[in-house]
N, C-alpha and C. Protein backbone atom coordinates (compact mmCIF):
# COMPACT_ATOMS: atom_id res chain seq x y z
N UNK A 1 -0.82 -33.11 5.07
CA UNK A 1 -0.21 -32.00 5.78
C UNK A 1 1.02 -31.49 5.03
N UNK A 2 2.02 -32.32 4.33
CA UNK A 2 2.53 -31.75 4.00
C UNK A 2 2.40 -31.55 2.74
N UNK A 3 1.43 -31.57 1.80
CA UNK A 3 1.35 -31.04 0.78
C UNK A 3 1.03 -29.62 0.98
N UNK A 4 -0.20 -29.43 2.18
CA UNK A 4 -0.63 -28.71 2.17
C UNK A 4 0.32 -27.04 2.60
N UNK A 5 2.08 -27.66 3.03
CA UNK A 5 3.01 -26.97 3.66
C UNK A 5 3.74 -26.52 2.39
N UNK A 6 3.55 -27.41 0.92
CA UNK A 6 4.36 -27.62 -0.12
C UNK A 6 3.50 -26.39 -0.61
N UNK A 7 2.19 -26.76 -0.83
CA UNK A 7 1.60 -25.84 -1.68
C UNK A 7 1.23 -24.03 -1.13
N UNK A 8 1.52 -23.88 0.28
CA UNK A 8 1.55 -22.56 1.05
C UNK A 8 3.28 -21.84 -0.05
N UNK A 9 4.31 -22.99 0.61
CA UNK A 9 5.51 -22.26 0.15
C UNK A 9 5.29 -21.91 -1.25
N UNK A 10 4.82 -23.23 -2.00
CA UNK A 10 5.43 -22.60 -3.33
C UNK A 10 4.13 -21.11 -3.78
N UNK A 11 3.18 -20.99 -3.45
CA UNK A 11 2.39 -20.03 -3.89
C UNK A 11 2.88 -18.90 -3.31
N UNK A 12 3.85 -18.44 -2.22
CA UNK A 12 4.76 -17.47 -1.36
C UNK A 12 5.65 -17.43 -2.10
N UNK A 13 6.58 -18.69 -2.39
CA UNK A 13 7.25 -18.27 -3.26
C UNK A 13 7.35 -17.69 -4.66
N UNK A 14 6.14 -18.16 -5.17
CA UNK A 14 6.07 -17.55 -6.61
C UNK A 14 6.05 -16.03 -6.61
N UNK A 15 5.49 -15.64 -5.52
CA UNK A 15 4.95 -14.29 -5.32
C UNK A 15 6.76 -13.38 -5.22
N UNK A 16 7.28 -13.67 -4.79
CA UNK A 16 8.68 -13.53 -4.63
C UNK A 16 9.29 -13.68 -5.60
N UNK A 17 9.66 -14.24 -6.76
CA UNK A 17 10.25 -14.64 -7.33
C UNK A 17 10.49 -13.33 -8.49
N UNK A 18 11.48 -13.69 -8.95
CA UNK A 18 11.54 -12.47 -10.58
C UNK A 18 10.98 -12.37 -11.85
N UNK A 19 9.88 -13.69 -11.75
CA UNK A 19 8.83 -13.17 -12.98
C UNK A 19 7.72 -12.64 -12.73
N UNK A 20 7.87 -11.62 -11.46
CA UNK A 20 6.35 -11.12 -11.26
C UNK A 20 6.49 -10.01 -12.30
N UNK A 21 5.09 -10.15 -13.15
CA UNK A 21 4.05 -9.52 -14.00
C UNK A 21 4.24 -8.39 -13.03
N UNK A 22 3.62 -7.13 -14.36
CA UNK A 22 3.95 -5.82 -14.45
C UNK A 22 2.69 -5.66 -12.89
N UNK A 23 1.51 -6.55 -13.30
CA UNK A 23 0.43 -5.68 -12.47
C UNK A 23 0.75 -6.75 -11.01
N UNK A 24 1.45 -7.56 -10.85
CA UNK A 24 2.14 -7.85 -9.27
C UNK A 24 3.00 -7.15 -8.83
N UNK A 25 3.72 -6.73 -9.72
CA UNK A 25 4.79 -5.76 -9.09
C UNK A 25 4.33 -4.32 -8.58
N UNK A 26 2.68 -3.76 -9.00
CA UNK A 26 2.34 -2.37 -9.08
C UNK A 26 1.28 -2.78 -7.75
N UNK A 27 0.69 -4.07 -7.62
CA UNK A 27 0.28 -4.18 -6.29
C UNK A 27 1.10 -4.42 -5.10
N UNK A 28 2.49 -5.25 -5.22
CA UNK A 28 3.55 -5.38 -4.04
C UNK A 28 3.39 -3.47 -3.78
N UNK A 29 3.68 -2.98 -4.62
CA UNK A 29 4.61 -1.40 -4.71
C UNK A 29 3.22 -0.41 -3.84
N UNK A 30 1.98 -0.66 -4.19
CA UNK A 30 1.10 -0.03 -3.40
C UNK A 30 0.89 -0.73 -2.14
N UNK A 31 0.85 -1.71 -1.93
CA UNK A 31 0.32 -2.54 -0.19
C UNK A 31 1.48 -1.77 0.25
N UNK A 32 3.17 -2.30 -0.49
CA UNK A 32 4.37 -1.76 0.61
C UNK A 32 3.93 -0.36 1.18
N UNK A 33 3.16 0.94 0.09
CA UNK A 33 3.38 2.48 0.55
C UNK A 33 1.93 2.21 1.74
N UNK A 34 1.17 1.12 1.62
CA UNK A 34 -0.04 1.54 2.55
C UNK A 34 0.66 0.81 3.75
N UNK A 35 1.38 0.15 3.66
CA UNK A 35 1.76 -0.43 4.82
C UNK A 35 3.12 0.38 5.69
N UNK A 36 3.58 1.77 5.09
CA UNK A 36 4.42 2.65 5.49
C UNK A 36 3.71 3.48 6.52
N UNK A 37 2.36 3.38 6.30
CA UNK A 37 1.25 4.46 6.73
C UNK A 37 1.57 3.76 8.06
N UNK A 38 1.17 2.55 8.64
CA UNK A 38 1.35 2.42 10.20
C UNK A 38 2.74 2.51 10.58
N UNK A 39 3.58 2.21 10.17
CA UNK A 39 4.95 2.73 10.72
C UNK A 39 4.87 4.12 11.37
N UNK A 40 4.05 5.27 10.60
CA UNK A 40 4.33 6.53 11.16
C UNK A 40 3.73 7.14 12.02
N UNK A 41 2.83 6.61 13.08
CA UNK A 41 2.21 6.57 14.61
C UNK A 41 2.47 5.17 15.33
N UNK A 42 2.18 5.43 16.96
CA UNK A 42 2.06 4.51 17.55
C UNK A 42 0.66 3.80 17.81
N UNK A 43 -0.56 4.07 16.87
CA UNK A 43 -2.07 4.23 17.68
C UNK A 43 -2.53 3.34 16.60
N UNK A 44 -3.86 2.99 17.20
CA UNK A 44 -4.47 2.07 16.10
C UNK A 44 -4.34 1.06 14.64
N UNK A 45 -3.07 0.61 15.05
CA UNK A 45 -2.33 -0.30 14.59
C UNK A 45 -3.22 -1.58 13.53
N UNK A 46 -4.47 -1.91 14.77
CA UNK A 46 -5.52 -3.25 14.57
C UNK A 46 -6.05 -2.44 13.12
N UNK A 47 -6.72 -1.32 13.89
CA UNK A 47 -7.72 -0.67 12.49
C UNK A 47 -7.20 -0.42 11.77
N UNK A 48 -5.95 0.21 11.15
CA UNK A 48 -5.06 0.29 10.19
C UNK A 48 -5.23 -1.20 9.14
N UNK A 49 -4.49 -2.04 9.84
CA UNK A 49 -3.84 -3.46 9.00
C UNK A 49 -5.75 -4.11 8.53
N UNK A 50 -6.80 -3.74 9.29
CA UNK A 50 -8.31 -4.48 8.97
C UNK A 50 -8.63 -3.65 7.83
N UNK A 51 -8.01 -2.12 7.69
CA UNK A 51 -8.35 -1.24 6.16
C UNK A 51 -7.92 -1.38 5.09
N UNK A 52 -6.52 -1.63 5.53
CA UNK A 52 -5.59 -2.34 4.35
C UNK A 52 -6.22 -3.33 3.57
N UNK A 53 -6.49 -4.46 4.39
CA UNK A 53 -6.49 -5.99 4.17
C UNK A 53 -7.97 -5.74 3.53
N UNK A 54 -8.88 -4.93 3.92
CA UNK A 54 -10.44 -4.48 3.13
C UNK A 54 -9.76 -3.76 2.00
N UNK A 55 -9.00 -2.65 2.08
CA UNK A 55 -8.69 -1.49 0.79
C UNK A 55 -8.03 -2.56 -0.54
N UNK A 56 -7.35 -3.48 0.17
CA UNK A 56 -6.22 -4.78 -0.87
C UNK A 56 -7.22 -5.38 -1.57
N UNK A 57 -8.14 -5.93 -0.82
CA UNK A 57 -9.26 -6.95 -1.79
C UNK A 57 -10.55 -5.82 -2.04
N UNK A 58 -10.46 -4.77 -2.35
CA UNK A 58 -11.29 -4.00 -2.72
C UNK A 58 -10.41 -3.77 -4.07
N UNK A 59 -9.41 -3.23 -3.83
CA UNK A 59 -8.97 -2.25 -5.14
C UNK A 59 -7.90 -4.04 -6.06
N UNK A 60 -7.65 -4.92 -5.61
CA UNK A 60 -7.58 -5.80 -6.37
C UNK A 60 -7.93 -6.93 -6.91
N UNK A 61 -9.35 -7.23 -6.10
CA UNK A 61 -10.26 -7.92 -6.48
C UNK A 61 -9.49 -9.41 -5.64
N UNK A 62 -9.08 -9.68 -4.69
CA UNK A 62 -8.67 -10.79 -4.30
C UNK A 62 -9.70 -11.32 -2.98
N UNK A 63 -9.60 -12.23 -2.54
CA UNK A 63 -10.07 -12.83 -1.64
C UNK A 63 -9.15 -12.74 -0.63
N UNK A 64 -9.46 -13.31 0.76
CA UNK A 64 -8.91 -12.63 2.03
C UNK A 64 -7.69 -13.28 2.34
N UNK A 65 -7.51 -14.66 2.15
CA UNK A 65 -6.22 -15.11 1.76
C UNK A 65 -5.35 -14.66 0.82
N UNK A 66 -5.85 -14.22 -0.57
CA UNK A 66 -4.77 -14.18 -1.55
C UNK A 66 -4.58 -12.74 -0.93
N UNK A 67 -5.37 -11.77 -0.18
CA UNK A 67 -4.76 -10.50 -0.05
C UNK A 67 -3.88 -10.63 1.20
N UNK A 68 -3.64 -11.54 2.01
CA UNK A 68 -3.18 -11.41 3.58
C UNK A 68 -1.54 -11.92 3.20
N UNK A 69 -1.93 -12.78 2.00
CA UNK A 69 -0.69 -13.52 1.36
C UNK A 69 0.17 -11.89 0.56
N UNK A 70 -0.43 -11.03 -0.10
CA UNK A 70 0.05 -10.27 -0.69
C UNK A 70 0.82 -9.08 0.16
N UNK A 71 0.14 -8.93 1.92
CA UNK A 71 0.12 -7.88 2.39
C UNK A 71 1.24 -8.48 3.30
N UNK A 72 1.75 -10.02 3.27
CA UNK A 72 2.84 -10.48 3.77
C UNK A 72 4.51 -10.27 2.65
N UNK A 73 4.04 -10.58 2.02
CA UNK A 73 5.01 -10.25 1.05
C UNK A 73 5.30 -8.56 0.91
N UNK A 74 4.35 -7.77 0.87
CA UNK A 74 4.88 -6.64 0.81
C UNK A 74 5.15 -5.90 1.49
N UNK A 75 5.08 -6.52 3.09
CA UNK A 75 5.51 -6.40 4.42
C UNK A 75 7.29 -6.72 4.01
N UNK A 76 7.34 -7.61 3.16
CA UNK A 76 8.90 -8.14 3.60
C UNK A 76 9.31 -7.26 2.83
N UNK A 77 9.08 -6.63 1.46
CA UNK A 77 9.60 -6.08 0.22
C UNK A 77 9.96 -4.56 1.25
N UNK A 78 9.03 -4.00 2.09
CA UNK A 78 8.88 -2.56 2.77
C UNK A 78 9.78 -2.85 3.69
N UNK A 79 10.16 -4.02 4.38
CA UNK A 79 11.41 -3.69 5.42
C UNK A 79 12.78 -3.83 4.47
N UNK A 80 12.69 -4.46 3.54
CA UNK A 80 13.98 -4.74 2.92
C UNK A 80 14.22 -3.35 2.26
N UNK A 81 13.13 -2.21 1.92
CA UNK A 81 13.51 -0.87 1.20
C UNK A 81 14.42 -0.14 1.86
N UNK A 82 15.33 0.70 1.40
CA UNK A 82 16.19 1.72 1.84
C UNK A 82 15.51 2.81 1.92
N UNK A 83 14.35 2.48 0.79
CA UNK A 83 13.37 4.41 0.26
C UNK A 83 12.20 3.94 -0.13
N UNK A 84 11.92 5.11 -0.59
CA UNK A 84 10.47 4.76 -1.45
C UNK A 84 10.67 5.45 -2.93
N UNK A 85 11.59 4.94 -3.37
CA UNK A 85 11.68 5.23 -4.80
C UNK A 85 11.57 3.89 -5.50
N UNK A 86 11.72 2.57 -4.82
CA UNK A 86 11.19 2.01 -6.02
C UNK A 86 9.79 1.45 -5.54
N UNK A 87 9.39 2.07 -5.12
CA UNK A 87 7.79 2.10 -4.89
C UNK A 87 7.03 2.77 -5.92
N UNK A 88 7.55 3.98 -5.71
CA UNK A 88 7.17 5.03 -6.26
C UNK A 88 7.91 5.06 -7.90
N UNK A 89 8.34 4.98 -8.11
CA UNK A 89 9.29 4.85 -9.49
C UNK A 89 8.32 3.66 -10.48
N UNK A 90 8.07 2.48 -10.19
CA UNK A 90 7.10 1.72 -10.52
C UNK A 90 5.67 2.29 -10.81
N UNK A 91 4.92 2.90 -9.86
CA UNK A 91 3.70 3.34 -9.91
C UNK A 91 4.03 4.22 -11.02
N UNK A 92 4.74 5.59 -10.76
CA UNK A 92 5.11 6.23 -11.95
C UNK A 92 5.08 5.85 -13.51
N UNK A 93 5.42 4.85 -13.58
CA UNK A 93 5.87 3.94 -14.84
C UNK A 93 4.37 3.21 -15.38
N UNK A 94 3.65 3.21 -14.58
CA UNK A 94 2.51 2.38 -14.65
C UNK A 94 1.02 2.56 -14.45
N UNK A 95 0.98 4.04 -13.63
CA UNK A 95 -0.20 4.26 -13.40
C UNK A 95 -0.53 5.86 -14.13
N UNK A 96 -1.53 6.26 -14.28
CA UNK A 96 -2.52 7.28 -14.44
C UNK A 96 -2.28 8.70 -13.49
N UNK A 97 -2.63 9.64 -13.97
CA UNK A 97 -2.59 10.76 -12.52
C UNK A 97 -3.90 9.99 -11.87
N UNK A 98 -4.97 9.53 -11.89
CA UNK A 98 -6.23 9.28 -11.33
C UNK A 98 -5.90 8.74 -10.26
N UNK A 99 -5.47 7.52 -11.12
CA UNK A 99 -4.80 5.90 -10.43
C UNK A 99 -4.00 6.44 -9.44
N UNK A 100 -2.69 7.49 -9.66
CA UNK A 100 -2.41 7.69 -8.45
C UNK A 100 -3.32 8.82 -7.49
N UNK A 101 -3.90 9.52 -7.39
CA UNK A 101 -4.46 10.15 -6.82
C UNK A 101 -5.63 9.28 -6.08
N UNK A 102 -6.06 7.88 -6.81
CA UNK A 102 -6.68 7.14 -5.71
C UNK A 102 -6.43 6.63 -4.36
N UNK A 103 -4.75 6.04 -5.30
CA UNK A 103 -3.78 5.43 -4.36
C UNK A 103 -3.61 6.83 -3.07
N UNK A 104 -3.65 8.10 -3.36
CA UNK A 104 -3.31 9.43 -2.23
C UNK A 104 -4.49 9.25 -1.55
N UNK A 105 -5.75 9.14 -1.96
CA UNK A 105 -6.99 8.87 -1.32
C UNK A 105 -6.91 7.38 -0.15
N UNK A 106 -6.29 6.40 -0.48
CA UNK A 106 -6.16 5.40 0.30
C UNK A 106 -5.15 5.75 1.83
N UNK A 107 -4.12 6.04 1.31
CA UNK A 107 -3.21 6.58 1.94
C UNK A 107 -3.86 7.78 2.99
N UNK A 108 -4.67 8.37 2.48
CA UNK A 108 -5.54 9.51 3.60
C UNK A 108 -6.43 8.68 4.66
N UNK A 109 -7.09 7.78 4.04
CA UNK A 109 -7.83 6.46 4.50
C UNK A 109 -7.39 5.95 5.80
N UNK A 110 -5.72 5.62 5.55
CA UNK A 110 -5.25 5.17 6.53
C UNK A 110 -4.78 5.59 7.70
N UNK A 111 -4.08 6.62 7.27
CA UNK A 111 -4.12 7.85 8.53
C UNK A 111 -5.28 8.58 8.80
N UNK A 112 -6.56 8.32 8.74
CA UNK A 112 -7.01 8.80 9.16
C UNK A 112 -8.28 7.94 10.09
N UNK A 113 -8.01 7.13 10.00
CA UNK A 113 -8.65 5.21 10.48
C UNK A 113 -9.22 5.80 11.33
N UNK A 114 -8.04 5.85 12.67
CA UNK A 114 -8.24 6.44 13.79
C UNK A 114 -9.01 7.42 14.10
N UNK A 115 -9.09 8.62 13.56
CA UNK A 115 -9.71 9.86 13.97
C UNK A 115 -8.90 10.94 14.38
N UNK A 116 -7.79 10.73 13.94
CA UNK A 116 -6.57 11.91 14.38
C UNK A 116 -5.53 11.53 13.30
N UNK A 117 -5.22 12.73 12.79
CA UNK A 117 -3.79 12.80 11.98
C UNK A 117 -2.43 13.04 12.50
N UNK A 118 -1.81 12.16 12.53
CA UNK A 118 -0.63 12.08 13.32
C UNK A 118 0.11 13.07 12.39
N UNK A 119 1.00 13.67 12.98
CA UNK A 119 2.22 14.73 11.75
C UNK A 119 2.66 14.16 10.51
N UNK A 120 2.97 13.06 11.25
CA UNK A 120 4.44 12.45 10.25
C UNK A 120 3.52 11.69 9.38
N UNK A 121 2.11 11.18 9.57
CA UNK A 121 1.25 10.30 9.19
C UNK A 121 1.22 11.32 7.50
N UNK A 122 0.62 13.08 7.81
CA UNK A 122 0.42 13.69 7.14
C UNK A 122 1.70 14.24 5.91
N UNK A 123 2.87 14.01 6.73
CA UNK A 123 4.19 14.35 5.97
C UNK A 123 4.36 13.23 5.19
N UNK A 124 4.09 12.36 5.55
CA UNK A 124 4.68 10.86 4.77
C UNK A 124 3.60 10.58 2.84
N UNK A 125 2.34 11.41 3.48
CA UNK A 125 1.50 11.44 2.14
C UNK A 125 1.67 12.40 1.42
N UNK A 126 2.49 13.68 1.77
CA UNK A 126 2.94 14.53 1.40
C UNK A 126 4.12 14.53 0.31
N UNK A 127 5.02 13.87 1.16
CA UNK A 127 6.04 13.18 0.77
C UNK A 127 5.96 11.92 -0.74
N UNK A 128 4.71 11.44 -0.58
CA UNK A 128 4.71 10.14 -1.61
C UNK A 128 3.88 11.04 -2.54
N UNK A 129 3.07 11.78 -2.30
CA UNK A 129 2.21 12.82 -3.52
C UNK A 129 3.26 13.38 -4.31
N UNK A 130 4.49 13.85 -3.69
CA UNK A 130 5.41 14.65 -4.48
C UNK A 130 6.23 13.58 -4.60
N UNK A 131 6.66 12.41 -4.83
CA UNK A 131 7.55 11.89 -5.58
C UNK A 131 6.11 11.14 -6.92
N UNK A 132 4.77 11.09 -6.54
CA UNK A 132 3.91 10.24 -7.40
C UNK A 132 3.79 11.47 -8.63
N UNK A 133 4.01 13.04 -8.04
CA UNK A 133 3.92 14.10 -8.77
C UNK A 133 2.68 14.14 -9.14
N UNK A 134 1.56 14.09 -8.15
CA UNK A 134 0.22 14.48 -7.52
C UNK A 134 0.28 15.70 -7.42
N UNK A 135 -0.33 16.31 -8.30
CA UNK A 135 -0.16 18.30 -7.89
C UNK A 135 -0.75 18.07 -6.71
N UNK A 136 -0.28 19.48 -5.79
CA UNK A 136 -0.25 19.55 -4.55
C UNK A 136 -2.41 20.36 -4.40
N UNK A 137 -2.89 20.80 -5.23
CA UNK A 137 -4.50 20.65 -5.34
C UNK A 137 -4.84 19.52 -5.71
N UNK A 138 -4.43 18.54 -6.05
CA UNK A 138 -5.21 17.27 -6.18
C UNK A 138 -5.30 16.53 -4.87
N UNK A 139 -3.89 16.39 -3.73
CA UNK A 139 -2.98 16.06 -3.04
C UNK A 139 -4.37 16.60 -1.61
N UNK A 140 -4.56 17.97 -1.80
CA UNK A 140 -5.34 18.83 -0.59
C UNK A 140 -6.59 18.34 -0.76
N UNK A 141 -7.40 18.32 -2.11
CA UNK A 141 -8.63 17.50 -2.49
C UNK A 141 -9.08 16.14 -2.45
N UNK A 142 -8.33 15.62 -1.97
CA UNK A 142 -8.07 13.85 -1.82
C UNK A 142 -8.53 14.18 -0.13
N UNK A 143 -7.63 14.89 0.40
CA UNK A 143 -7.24 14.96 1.76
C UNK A 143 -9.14 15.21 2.30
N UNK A 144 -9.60 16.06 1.66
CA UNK A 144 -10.88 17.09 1.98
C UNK A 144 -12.01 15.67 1.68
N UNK A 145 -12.04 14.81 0.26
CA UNK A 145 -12.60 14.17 0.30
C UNK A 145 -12.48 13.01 1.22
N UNK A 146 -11.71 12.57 1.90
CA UNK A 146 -11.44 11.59 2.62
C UNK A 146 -12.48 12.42 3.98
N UNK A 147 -11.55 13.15 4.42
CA UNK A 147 -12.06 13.81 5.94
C UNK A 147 -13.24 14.10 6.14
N UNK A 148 -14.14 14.72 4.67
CA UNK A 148 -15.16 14.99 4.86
C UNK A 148 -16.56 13.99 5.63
């Protein structure tokens, strides 16, 4: 038992720590912006966090632990933010226009779980397209492919 308490912390902790690799730091930085997405309604909360936790081990190839472990950590990294610039500032540094325009596609994903677009749901992807500097036709075409 208590190894098994030893070996939870220290694999949490590593995840935390200041030698996370370029491509841990670019997955903390995307779970934190998908996990901004339920902050901005009060509704379907369950289906939200079950898309995530599918979209996490889809787009990073993890298993359901190592992603629940990742989507905890970047739960803590997203309350500790002031903004979303170093979210966004990272991705910038690291990803593709594609890469991000997938990441805008996920983000549509999520607000749109439910079946209704909340305002702020729609402002908030708005908002992260123009700091990812997603032209605003790539931004509407993401939106169209998702909804469709």
């Amino acid at each position: 038992m208590l190894n098994q308490i030893k070996q939870f912390l220290e694999q949490h902790l590593a995840l935390l720590g200041p030698e996370l690799s370029a491509a841990e730091q670019l997955r903390l930085a995307s779970v934190a912006l998908y996990l901004e997405m339920i902050e901005m309604d009060d509704k379907g909360e369950a289906k939200e966090r079950e898309l995530i936790l599918s979209l996490v081990q889809k787009s990073f190839s993890l298993n359901q632990e190592q992603a629940a472990a990742l989507i905890a950590t970047a739960e803590q990294k997203s309350k500790q933010a002031t903004d979303y610039f170093q979210f966004t500032s990272l991705i910038n540094k690291q990803c593709t226009l594609e890469q991000k325009i997938q990441l805008i596609e996920s983000l549509w994903r999520i607000a749109l779980v439910d079946c209704k677009l909340d305002p702020q749901e729609e402002y908030l992807i708005r908002k992260l397209a123009d700091l990812l500097y997603v032209p605003h036709l790539d931004f509407i075409m993401a939106k169209n492919r998702i909804s469709a």
